[in-house]
C-alpha atoms as a PDB file:
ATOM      1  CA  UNK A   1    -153.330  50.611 110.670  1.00  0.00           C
ATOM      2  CA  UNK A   2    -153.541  52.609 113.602  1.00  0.00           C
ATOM      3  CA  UNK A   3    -150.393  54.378 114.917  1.00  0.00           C
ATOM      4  CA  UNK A   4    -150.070  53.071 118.665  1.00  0.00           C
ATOM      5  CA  UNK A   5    -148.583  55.771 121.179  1.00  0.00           C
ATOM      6  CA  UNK A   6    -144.514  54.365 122.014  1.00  0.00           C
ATOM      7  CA  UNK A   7    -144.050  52.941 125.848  1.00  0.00           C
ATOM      8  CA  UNK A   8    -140.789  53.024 126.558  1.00  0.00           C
ATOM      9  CA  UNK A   9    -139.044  50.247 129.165  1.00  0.00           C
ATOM     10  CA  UNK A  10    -140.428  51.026 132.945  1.00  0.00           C
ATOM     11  CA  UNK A  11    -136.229  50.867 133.608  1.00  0.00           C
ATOM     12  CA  UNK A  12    -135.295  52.768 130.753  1.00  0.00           C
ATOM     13  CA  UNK A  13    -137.293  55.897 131.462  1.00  0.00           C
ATOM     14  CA  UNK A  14    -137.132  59.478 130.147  1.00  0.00           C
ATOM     15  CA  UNK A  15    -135.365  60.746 126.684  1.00  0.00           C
ATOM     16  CA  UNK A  16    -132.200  61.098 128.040  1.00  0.00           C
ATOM     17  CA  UNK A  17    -131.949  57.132 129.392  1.00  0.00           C
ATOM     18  CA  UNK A  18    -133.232  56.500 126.248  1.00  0.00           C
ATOM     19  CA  UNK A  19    -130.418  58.204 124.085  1.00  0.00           C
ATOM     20  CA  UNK A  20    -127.750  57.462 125.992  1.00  0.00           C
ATOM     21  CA  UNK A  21    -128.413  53.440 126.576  1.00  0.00           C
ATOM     22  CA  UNK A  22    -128.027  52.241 122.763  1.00  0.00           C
ATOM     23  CA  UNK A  23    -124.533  54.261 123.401  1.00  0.00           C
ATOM     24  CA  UNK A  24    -123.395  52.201 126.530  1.00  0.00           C
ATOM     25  CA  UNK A  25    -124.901  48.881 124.993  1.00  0.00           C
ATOM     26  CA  UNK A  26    -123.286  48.714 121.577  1.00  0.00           C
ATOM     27  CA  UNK A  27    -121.243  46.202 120.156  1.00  0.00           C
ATOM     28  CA  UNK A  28    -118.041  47.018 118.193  1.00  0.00           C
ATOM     29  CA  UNK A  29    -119.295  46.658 114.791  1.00  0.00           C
ATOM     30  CA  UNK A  30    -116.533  46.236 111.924  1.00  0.00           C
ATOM     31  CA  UNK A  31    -118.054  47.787 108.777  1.00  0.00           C
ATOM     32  CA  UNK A  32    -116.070  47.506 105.548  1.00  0.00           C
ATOM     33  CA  UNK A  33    -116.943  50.891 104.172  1.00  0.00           C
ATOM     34  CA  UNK A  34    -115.976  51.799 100.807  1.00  0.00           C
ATOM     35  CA  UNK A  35    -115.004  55.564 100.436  1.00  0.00           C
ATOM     36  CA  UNK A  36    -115.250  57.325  97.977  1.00  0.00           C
ATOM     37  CA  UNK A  37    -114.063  61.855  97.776  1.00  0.00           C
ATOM     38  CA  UNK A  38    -116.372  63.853  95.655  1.00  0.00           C
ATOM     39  CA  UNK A  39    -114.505  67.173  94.537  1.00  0.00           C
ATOM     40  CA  UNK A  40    -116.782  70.266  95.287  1.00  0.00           C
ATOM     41  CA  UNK A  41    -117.139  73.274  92.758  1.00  0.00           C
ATOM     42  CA  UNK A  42    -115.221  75.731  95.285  1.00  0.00           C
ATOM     43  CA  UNK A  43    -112.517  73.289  95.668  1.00  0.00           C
ATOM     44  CA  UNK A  44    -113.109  71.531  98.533  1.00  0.00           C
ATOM     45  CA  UNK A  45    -114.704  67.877  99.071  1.00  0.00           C
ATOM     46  CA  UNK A  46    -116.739  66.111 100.905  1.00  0.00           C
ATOM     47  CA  UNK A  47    -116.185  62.412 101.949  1.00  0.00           C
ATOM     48  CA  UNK A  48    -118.853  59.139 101.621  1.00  0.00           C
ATOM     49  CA  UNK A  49    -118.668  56.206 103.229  1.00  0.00           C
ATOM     50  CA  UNK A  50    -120.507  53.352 101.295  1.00  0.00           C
ATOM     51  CA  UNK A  51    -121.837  49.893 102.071  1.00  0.00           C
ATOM     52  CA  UNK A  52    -122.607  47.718  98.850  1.00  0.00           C
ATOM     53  CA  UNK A  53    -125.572  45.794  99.129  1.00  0.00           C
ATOM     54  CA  UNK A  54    -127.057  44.565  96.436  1.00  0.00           C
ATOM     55  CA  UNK A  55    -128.080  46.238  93.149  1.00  0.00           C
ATOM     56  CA  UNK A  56    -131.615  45.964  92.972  1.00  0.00           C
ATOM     57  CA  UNK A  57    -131.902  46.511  96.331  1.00  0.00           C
ATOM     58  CA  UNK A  58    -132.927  50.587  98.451  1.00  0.00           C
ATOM     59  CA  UNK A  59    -130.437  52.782  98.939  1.00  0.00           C
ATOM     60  CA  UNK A  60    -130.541  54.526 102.602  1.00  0.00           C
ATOM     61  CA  UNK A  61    -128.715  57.685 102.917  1.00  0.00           C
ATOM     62  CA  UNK A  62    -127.840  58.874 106.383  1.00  0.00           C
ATOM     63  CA  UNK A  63    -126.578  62.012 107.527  1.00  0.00           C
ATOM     64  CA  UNK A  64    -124.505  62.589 110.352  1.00  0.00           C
ATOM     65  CA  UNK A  65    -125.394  64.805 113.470  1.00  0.00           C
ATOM     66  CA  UNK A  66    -123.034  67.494 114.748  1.00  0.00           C
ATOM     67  CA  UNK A  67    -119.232  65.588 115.090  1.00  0.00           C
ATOM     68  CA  UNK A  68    -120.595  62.507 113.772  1.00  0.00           C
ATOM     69  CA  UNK A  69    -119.607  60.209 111.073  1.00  0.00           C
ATOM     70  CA  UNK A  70    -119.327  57.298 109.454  1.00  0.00           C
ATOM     71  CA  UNK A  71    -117.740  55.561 113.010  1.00  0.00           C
ATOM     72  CA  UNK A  72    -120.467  56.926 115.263  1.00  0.00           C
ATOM     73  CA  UNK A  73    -122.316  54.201 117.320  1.00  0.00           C
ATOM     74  CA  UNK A  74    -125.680  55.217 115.359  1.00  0.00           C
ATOM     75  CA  UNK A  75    -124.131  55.162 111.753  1.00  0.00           C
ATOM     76  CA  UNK A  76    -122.484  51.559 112.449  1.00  0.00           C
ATOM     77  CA  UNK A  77    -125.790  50.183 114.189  1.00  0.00           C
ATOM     78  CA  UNK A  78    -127.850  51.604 111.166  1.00  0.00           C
ATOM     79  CA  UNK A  79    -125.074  50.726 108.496  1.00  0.00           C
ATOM     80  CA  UNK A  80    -124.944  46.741 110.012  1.00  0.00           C
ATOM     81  CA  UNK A  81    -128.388  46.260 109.610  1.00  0.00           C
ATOM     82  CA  UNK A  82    -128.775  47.786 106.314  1.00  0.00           C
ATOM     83  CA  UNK A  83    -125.495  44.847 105.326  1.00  0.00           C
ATOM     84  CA  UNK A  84    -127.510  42.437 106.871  1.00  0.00           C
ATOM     85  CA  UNK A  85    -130.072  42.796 104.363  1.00  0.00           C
ATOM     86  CA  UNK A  86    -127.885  43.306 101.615  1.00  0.00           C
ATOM     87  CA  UNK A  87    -129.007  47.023 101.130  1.00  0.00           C
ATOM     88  CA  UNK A  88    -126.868  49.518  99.924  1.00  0.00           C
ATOM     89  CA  UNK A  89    -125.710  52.641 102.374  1.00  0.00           C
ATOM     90  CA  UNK A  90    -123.912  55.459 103.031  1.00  0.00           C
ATOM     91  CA  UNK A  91    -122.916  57.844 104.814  1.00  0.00           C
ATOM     92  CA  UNK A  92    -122.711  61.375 103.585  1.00  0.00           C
ATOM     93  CA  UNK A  93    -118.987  63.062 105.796  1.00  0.00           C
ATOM     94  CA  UNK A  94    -120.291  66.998 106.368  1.00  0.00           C
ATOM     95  CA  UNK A  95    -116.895  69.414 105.858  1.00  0.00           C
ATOM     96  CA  UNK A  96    -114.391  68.626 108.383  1.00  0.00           C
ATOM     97  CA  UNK A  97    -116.062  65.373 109.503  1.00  0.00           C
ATOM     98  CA  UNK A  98    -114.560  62.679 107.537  1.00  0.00           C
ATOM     99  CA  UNK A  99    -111.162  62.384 109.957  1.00  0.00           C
ATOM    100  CA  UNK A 100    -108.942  64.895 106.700  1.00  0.00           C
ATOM    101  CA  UNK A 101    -108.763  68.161 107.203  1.00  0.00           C
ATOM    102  CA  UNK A 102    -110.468  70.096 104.392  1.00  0.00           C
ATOM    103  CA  UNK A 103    -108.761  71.963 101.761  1.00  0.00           C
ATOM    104  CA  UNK A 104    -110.893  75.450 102.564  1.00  0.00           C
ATOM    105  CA  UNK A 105    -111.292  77.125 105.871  1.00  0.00           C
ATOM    106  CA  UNK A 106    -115.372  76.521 106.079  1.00  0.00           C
ATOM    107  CA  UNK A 107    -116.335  74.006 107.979  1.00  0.00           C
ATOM    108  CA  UNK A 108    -119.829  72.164 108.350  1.00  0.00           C
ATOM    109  CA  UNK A 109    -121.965  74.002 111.009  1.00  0.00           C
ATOM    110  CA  UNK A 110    -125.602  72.870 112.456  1.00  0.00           C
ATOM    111  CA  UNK A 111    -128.135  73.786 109.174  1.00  0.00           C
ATOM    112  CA  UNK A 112    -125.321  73.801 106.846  1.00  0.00           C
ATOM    113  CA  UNK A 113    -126.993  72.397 103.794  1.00  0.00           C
ATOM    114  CA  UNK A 114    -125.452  73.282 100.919  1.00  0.00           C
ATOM    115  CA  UNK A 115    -123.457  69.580 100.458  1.00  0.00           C
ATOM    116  CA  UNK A 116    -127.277  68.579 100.449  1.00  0.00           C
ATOM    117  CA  UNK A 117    -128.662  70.584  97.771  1.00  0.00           C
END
């Protein structure tokens, strides 16, 4: 199949319309999230947010941009349709970005990856 080249709306032009629309347009979605802490090594933890789905069914692992979270209008969106499907989710809290203070003073910074690995 042959990738086609994306034409955005003629009244949604340019990247900015585009990112900011889905923001202004969304519906208040009500996710029952199941959350679970993992403890870290260096004594700190990190925060996930799941959605049960079914067993057999993907998992689909997001990660949140910078001051995002499990709440953010792109998580919910993505988290809703994943329910819908009965898909399992979650959302992976960076340091410092699960609404708790963390137990350590670092915090998640842009290209922190070390919760990843």
């Amino acid at each position: 199949m042959k990738p086609t080249k994306y034409k955005p709306p003629r009244w949604l032009w340019g990247g900015n319309a585009q990112t900011i629309y889905p923001y202004l347009i969304r519906q208040s979605a009500s996710i029952p999230y199941r959350r679970e802490r993992w403890e870290l090594d260096d004594g700190d933890f990190v925060d996930v947010d799941w959605v049960d789905g079914e067993v057999d069914k993907p998992l689909v692992v997001l990660f949140h941009g910078l001051e995002g979270g499990s709440r953010s209008h792109y998580a919910l969106s993505m988290m809703q349709y994943l329910k819908r499907r009965q898909w399992n989710g979650v959302v992976i809290h960076f340091r410092g970005c699960s609404g708790y203070l963390n137990r350590l003073p670092r915090a998640y910074h842009a290209g922190d990856s070390a919760e990843i690995d």
